[in-house]
C-alpha atoms as a PDB file:
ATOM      1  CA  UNK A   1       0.000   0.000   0.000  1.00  0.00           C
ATOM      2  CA  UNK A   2       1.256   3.662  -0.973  1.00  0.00           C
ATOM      3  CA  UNK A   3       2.288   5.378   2.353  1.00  0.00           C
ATOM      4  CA  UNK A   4       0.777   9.060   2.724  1.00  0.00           C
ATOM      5  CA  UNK A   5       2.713  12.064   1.309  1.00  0.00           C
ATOM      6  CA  UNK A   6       1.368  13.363   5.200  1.00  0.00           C
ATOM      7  CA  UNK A   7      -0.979  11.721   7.887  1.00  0.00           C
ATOM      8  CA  UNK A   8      -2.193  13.202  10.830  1.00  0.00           C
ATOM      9  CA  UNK A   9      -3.996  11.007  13.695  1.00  0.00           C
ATOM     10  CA  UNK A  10      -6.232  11.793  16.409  1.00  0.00           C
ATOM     11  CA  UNK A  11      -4.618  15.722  16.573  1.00  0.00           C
ATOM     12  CA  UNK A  12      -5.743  17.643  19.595  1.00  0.00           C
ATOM     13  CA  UNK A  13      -4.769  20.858  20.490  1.00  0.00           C
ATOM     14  CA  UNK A  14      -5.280  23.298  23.143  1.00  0.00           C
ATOM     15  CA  UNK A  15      -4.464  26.862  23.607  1.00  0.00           C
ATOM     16  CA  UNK A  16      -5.692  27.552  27.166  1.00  0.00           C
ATOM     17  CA  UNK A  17      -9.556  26.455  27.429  1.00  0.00           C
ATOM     18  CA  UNK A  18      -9.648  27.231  23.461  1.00  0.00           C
ATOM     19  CA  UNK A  19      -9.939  23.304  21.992  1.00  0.00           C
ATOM     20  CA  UNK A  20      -8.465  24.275  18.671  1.00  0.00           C
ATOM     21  CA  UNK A  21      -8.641  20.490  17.339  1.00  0.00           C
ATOM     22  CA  UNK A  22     -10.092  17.678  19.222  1.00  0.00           C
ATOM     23  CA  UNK A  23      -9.037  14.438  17.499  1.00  0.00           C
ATOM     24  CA  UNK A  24      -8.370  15.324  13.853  1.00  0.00           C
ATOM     25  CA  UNK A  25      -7.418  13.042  10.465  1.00  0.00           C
ATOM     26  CA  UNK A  26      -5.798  14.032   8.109  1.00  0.00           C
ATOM     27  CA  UNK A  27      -4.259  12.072   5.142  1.00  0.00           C
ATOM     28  CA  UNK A  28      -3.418  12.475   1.323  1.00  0.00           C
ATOM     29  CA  UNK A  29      -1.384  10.438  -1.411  1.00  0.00           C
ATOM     30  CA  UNK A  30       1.702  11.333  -3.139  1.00  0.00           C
ATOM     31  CA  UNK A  31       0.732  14.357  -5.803  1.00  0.00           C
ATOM     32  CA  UNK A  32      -2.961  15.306  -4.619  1.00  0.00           C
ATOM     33  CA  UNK A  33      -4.311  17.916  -3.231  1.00  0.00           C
ATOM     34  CA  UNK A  34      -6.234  17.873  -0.181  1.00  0.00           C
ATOM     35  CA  UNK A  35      -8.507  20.773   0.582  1.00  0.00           C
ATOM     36  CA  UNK A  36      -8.932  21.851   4.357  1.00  0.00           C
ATOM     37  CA  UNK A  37     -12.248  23.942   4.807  1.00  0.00           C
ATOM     38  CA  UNK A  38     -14.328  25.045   7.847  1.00  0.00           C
ATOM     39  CA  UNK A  39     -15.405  28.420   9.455  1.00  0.00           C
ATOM     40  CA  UNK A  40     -13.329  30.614  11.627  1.00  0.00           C
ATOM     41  CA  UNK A  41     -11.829  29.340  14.226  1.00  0.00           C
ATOM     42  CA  UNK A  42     -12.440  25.450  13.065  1.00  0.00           C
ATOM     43  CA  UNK A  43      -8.383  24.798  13.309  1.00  0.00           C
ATOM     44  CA  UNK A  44      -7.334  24.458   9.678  1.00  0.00           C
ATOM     45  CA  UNK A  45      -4.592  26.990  10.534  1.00  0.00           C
ATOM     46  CA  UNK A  46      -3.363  25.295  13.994  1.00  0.00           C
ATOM     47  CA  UNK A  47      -3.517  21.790  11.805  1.00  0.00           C
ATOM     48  CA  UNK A  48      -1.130  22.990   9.114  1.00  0.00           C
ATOM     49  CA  UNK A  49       1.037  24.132  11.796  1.00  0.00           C
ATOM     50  CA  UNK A  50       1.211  21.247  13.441  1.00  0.00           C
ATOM     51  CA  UNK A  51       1.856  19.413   9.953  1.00  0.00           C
ATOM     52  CA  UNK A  52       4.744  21.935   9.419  1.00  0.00           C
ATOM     53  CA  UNK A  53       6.000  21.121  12.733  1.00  0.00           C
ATOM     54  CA  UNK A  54       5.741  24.699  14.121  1.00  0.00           C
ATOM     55  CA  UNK A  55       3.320  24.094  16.855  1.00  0.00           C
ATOM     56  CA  UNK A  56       3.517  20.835  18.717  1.00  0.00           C
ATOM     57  CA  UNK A  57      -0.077  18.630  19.093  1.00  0.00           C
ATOM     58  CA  UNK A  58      -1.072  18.075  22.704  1.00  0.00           C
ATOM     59  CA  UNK A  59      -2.131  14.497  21.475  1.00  0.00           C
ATOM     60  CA  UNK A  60      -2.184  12.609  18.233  1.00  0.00           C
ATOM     61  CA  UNK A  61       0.179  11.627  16.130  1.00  0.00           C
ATOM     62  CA  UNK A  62       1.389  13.204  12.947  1.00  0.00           C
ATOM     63  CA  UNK A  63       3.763  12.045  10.094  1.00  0.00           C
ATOM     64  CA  UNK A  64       4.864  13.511   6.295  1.00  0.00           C
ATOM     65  CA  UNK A  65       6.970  11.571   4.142  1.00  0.00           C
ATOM     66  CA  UNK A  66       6.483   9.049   6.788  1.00  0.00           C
ATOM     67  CA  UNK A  67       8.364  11.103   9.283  1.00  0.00           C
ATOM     68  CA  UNK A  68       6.915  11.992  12.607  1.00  0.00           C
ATOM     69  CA  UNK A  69       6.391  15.832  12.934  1.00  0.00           C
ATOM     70  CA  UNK A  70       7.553  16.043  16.387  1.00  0.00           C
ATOM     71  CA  UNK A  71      10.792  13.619  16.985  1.00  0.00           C
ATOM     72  CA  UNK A  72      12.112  14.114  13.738  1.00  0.00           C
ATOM     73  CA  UNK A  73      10.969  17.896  12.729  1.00  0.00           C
ATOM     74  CA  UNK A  74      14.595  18.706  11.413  1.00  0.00           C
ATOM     75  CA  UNK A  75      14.016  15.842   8.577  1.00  0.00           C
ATOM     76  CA  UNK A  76      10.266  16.426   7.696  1.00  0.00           C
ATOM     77  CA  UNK A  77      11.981  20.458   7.268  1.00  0.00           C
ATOM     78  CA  UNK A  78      13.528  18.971   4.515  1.00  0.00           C
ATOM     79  CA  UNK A  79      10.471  17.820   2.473  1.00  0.00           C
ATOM     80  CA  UNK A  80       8.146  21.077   2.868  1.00  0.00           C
ATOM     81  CA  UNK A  81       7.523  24.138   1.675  1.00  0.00           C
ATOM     82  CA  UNK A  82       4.898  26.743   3.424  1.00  0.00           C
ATOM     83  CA  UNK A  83       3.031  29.860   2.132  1.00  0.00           C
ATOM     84  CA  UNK A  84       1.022  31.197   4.975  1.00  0.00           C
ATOM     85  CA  UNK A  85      -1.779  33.338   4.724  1.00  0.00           C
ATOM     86  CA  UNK A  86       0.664  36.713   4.632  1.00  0.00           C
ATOM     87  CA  UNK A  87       3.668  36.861   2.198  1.00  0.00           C
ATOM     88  CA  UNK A  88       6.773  36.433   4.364  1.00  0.00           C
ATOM     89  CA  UNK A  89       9.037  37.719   2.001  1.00  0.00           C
ATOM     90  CA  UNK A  90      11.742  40.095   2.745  1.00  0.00           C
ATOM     91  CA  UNK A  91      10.618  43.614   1.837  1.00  0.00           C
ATOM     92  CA  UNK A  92      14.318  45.472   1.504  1.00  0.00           C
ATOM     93  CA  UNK A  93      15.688  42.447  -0.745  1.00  0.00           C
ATOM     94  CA  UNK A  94      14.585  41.836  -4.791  1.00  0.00           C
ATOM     95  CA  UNK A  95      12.618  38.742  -6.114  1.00  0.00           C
ATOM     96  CA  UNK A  96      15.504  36.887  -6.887  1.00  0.00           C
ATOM     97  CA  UNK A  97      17.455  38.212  -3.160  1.00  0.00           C
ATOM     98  CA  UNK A  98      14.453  36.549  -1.140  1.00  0.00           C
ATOM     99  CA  UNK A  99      14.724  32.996  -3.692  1.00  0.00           C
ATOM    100  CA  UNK A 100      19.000  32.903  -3.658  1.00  0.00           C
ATOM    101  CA  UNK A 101      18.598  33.618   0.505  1.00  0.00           C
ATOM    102  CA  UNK A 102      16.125  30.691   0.596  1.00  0.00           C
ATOM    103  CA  UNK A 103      18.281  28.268  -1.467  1.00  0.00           C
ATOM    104  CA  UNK A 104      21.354  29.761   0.263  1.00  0.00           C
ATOM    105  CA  UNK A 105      19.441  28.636   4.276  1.00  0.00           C
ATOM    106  CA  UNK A 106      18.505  24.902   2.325  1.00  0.00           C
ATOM    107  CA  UNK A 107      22.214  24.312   1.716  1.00  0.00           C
ATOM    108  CA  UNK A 108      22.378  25.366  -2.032  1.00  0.00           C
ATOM    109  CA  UNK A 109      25.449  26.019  -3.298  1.00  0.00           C
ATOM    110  CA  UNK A 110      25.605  29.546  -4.596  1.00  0.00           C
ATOM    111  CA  UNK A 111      25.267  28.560  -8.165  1.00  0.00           C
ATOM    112  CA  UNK A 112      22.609  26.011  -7.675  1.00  0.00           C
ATOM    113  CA  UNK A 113      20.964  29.072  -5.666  1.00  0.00           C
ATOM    114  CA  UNK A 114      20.598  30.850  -8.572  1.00  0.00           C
ATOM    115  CA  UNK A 115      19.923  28.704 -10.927  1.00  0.00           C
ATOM    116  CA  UNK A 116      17.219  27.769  -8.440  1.00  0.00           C
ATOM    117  CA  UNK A 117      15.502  31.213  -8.343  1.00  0.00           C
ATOM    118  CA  UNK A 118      16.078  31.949 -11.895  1.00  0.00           C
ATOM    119  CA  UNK A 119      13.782  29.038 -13.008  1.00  0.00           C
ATOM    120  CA  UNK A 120      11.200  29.974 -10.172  1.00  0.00           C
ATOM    121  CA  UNK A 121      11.331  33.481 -11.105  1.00  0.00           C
ATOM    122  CA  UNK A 122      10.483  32.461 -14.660  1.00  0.00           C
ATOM    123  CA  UNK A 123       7.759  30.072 -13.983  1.00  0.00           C
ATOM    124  CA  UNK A 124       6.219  32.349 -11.916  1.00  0.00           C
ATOM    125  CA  UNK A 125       6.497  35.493 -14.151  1.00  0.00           C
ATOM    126  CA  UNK A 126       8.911  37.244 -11.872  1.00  0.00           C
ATOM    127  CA  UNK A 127      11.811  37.768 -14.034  1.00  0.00           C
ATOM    128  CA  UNK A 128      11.084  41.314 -15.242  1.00  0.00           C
ATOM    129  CA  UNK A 129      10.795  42.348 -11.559  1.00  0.00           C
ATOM    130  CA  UNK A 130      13.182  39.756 -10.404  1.00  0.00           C
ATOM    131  CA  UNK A 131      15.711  42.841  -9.186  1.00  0.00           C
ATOM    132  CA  UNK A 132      13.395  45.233  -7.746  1.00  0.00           C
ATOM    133  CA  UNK A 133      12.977  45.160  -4.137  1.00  0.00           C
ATOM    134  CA  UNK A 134       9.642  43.642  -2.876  1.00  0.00           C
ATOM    135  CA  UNK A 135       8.846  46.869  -1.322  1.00  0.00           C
ATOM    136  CA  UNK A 136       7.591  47.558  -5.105  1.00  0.00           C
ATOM    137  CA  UNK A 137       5.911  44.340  -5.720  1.00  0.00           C
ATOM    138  CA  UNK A 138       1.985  44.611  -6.079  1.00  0.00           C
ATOM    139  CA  UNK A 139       0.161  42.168  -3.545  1.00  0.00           C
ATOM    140  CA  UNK A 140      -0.259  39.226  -6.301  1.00  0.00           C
ATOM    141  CA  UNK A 141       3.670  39.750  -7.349  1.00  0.00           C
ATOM    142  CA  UNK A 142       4.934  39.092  -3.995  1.00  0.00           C
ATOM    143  CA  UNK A 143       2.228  36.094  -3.170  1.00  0.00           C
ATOM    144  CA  UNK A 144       3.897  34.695  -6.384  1.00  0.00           C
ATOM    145  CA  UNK A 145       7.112  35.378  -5.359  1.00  0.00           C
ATOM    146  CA  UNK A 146       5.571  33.393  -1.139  1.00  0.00           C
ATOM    147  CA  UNK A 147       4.806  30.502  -3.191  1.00  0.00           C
ATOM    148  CA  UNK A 148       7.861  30.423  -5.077  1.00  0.00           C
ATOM    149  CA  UNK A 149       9.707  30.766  -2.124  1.00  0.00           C
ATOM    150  CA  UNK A 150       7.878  27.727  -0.205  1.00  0.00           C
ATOM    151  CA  UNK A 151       9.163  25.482  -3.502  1.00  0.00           C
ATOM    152  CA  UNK A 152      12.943  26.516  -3.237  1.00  0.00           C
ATOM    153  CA  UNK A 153      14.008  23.341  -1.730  1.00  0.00           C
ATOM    154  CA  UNK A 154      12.227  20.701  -4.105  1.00  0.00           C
ATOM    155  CA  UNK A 155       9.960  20.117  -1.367  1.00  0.00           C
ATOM    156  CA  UNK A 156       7.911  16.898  -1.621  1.00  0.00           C
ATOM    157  CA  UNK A 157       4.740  18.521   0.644  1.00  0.00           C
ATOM    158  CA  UNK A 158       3.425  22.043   0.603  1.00  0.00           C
ATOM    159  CA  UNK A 159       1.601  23.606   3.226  1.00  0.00           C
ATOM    160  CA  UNK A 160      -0.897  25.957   1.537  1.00  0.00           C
ATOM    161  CA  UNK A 161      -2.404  28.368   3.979  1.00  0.00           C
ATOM    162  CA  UNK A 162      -5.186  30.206   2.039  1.00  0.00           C
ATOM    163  CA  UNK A 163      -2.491  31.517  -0.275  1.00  0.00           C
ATOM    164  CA  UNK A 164      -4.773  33.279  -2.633  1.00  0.00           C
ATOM    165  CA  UNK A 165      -6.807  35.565   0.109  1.00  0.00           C
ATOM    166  CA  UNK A 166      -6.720  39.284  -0.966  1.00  0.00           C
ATOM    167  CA  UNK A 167      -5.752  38.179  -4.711  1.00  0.00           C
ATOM    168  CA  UNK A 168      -8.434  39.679  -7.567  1.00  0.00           C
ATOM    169  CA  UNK A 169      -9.927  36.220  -9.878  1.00  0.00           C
ATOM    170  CA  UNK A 170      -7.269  36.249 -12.507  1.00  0.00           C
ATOM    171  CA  UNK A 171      -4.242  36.394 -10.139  1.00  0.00           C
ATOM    172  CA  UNK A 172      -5.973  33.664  -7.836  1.00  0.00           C
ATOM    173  CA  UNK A 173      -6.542  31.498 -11.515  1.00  0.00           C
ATOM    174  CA  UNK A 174      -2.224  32.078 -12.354  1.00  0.00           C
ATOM    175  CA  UNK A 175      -1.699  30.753  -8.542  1.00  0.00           C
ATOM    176  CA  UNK A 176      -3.900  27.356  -9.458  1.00  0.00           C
ATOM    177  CA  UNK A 177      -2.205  27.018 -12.389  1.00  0.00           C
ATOM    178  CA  UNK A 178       0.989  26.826 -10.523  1.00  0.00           C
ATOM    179  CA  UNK A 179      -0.383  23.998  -7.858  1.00  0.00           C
ATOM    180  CA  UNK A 180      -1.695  22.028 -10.807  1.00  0.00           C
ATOM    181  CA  UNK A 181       1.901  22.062 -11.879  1.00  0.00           C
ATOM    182  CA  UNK A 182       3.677  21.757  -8.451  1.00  0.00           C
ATOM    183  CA  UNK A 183       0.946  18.451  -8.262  1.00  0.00           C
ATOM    184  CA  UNK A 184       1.788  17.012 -12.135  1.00  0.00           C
ATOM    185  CA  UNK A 185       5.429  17.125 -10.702  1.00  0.00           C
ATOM    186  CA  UNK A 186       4.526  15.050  -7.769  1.00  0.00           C
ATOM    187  CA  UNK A 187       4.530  17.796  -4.942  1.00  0.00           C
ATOM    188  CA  UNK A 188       1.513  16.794  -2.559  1.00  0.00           C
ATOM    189  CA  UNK A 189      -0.525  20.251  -1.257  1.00  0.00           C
ATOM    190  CA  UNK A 190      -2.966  20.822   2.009  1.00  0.00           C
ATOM    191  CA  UNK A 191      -4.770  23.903   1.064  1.00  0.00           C
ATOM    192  CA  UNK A 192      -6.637  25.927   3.856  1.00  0.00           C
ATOM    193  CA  UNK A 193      -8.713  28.053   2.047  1.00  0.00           C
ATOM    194  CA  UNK A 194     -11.728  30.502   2.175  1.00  0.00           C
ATOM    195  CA  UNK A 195     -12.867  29.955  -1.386  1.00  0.00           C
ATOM    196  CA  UNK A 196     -15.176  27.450  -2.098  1.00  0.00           C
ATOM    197  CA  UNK A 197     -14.480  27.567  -5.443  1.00  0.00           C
ATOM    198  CA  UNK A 198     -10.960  27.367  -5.507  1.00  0.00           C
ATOM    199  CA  UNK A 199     -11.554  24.030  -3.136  1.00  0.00           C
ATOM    200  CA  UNK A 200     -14.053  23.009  -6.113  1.00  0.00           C
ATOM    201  CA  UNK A 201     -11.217  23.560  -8.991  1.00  0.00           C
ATOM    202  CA  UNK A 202      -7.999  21.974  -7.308  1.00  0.00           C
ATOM    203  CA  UNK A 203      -8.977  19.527  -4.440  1.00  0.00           C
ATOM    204  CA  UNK A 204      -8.568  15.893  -4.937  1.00  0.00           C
ATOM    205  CA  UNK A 205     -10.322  15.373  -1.676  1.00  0.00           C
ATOM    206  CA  UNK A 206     -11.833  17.650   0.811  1.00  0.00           C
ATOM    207  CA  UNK A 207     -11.721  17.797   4.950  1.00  0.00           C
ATOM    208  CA  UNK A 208     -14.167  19.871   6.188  1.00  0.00           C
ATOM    209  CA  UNK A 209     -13.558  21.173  10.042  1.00  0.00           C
ATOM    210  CA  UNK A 210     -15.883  22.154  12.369  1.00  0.00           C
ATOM    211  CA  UNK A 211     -15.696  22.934  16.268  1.00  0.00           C
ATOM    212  CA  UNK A 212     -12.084  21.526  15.586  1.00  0.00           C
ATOM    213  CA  UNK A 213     -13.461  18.097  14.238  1.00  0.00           C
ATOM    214  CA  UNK A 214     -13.595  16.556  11.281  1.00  0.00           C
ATOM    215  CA  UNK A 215     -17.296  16.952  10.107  1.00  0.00           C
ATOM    216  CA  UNK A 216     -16.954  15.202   6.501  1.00  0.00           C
ATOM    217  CA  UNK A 217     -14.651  13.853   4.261  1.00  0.00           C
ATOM    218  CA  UNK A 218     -14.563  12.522   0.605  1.00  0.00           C
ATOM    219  CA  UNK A 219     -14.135  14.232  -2.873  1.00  0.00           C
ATOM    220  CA  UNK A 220     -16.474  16.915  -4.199  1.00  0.00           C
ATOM    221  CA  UNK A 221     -18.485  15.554  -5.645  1.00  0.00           C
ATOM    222  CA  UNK A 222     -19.179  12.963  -3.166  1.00  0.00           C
ATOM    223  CA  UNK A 223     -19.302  15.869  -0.496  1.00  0.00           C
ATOM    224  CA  UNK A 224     -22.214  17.531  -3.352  1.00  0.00           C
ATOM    225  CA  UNK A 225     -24.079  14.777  -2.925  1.00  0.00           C
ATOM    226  CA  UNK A 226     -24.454  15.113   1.124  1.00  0.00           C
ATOM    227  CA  UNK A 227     -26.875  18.380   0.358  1.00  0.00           C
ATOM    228  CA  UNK A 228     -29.021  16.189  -1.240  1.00  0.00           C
ATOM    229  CA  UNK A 229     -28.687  15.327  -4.836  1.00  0.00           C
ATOM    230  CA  UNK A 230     -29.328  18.614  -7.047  1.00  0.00           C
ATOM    231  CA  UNK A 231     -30.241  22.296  -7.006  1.00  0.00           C
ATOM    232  CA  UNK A 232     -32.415  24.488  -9.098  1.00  0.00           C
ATOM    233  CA  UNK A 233     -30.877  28.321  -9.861  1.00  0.00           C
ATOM    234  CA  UNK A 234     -33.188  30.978 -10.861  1.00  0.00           C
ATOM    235  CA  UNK A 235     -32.580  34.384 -12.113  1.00  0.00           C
ATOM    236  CA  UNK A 236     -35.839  36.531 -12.599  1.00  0.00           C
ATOM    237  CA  UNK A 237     -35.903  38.878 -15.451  1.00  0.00           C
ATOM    238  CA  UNK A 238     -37.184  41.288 -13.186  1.00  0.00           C
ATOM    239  CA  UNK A 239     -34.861  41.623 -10.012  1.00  0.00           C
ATOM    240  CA  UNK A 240     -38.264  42.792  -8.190  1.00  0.00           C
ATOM    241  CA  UNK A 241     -40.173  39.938  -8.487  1.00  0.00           C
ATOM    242  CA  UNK A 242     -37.160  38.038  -6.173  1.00  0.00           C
ATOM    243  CA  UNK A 243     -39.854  37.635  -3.484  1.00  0.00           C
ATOM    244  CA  UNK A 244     -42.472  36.308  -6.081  1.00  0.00           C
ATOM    245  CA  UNK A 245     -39.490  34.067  -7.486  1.00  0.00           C
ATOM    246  CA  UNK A 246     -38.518  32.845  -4.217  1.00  0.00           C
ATOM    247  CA  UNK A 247     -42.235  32.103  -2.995  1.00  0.00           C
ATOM    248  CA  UNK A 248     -43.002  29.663  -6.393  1.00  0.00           C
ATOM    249  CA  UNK A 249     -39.595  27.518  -5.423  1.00  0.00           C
ATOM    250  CA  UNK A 250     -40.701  27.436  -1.462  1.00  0.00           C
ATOM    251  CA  UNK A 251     -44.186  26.234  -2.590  1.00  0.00           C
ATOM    252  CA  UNK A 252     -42.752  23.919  -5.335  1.00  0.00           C
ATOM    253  CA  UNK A 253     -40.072  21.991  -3.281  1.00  0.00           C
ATOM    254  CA  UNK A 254     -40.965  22.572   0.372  1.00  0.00           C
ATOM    255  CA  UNK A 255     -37.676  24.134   1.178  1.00  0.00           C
ATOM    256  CA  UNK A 256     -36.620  27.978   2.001  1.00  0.00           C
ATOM    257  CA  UNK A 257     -34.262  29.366  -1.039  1.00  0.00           C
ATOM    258  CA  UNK A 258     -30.941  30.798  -0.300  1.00  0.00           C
ATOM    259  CA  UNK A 259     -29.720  33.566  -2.260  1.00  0.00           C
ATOM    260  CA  UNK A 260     -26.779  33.024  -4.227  1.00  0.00           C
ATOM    261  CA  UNK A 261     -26.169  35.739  -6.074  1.00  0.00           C
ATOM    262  CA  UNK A 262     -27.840  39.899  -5.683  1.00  0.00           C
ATOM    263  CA  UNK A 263     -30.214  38.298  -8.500  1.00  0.00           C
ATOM    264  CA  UNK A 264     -30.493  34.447  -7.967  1.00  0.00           C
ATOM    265  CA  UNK A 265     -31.713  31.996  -6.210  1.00  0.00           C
ATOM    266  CA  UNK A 266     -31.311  28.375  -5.203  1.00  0.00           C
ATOM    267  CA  UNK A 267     -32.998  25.458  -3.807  1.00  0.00           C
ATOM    268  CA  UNK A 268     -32.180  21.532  -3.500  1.00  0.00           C
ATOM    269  CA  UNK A 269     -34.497  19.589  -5.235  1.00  0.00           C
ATOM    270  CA  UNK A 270     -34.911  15.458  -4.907  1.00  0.00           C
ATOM    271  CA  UNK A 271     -35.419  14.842  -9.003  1.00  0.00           C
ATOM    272  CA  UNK A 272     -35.445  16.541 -12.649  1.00  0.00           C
ATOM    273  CA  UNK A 273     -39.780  16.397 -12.449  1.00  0.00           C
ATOM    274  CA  UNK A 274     -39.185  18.971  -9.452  1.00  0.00           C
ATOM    275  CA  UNK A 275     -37.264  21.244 -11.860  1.00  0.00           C
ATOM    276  CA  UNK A 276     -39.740  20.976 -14.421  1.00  0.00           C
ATOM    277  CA  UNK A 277     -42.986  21.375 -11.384  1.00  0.00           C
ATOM    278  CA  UNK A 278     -40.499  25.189 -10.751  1.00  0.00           C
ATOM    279  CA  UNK A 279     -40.383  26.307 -14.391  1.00  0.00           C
ATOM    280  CA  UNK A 280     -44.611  25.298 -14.794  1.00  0.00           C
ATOM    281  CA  UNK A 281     -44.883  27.525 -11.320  1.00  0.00           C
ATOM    282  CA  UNK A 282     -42.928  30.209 -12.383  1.00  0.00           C
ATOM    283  CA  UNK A 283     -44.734  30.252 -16.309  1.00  0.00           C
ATOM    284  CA  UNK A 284     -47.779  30.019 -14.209  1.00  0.00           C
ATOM    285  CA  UNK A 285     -47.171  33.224 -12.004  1.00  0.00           C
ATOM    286  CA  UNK A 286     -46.144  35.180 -15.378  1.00  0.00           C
ATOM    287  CA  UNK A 287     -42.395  35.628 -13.682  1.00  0.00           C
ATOM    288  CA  UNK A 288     -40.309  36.400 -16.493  1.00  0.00           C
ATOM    289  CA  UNK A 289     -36.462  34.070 -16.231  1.00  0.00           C
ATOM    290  CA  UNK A 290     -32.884  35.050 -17.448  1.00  0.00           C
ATOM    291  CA  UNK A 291     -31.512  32.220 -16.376  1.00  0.00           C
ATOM    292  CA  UNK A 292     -32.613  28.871 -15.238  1.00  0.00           C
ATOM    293  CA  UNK A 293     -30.384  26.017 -14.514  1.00  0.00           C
ATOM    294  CA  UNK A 294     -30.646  22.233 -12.512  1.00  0.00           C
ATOM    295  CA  UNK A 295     -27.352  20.907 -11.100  1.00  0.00           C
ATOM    296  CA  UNK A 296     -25.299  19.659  -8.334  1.00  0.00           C
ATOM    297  CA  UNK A 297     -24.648  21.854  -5.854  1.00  0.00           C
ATOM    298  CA  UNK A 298     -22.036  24.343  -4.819  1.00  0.00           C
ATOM    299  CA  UNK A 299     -19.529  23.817  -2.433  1.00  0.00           C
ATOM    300  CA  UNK A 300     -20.751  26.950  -1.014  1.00  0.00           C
ATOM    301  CA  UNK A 301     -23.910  25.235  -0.529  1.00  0.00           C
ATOM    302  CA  UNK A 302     -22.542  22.175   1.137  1.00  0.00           C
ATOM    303  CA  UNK A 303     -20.304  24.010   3.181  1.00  0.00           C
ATOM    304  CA  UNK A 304     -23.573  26.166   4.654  1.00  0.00           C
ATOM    305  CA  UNK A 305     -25.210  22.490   5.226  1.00  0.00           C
ATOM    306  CA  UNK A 306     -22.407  21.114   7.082  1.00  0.00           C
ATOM    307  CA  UNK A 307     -21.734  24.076   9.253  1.00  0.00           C
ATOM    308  CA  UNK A 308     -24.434  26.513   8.992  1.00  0.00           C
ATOM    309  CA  UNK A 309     -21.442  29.328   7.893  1.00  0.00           C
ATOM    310  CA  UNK A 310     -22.033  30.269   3.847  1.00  0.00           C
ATOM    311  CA  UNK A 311     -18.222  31.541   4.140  1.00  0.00           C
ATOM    312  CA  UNK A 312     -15.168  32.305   6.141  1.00  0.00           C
ATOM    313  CA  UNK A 313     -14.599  35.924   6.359  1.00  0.00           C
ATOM    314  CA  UNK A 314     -12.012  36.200   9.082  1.00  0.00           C
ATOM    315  CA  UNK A 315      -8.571  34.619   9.585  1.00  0.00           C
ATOM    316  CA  UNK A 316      -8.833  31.701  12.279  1.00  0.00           C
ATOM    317  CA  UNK A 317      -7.270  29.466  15.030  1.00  0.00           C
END
């Protein structure tokens, strides 16, 4: 059997009467990505630090590249990389200072330093900047440059804690290109993060955290189908007729819509003939539709299910 790229057993953790994790799992294979998700203060951030053996676990046992995070934390330095939620980057040095210091701290030779950074600096569409301090660097250069950083050292595990918070779409779509890539190479990933979307697009599996305890596990789509098999999205034509809109789904399916957009609504439904019962209601009422859609649902909405909490909005424990 394949051993984990990183396992975690039974993790508890306590700061004070705070129970940041109370008997957590954690586990992925060589070159996945597993996707940590929960509301704030659920422990994602206290798990990855015990994974990158900067905080040790009150109980529990936790290994990566089958090396136990507390008795041999120099070795299991060796395989990681880390990008935490804030760039760490030195301000007063350039791009390619920060990646040559890094390599430099790993035991690179000088040359193989460079070498090192230039090829980062490249992949990560730092090389016109590469010399400019980072004092210059927008906020989505210098998370580039945190990521490129926390893959210096050829590390075999990277700790991802929501590296993409405070980036606009396109930046955050360049960053999951680059774990795609890290992952095609073999690097295995734990992403924290506080975008259910970005969960949807790179996780191979998905941990969801609650109260620190794991609350669900599986891919997904298999977490999708927890909600309750599919959804039904509406868009009236005419944003004033969203109470008339959301009274016709209530009535057709027995369940209160959520609003998932400033225009759209949402409601689980048990089969296709409940989508089709909607659209008769809605023709029926004389509610004009833009947009009308049956599907799985979001991870947003499986995430609200799970924990009551639509999203995380603050950093956490």
């Amino acid at each position: 059997m394949e051993q984990p790229a990183f396992q975690a057993e039974g993790l508890v953790k306590r700061f004070g009467k705070t129970v940041a994790l109370d008997g957590v799992d954690l586990s992925a294979r060589p070159g996945t990505v597993l996707a940590v998700l929960g509301p704030n203060g659920a422990g994602k951030t206290t798990a990855v630090r015990i994974l990158a053996t900067l905080v040790r676990p009150d109980a529990g046992t936790a290994r990566v590249g089958g090396f136990d995070v507390v008795r041999e934390a120099a070795r299991v330095r060796r395989l990681i990389g880390l990008a935490g939620q804030s760039a760490t980057v030195d301000e007063e040095l350039s791009g390619r200072g920060n990646l040559v210091l890094i390599g430099l701290l790993l035991d690179l030779r000088r040359n193989e330093a460079r070498a090192r950074a230039a090829e980062l600096l490249d992949r990560f569409g730092l090389t016109e900047d590469a010399d400019r301090p980072v004092a210059v660097y927008s906020g989505g250069m210098r998370r580039r440059l945190d990521l490129a950083a926390s893959l210096v050292g050829r590390p075999r595990v990277v700790f991802l804690d929501e590296p993409t918070t405070g980036l606009d779409p396109g930046r955050r779509e360049e960053l999951w290109r680059m774990v795609r890539e890290a992952t095609a190479e073999g690097v295995s990933v734990l992403l924290t993060t506080q975008y259910l979307e970005e969960a949807d697009a790179l996780a191979d599996d998905l941990r969801v955290i609650d109260h620190g305890r794991v609350i669900a596990a599986g891919t997904p789509a298999e977490l999708k189908r927890v909600v309750g098999g599919q959804a039904v999205s509406v868009r009236p034509g005419d944003p004033e007729r969203m109470d008339e809109t959301a009274r016709v789904l209530a009535s057709v399916t027995g369940r209160s819509p959520e609003r998932t957009g400033r225009a759209t609504l949402s409601v689980p439904v048990d089969d296709a003939d409940t989508a089709w019962r909607v659209a008769d209601g809605l023709r029926a009422e004389g509610v004009p539709v833009t947009e009308f859609s049956l599907h799985l649902p979001s991870l947003d909405e499986v995430f609200f299910s799970l924990t009551g909490v639509s999203r995380d909005k603050e950093s956490d424990t």
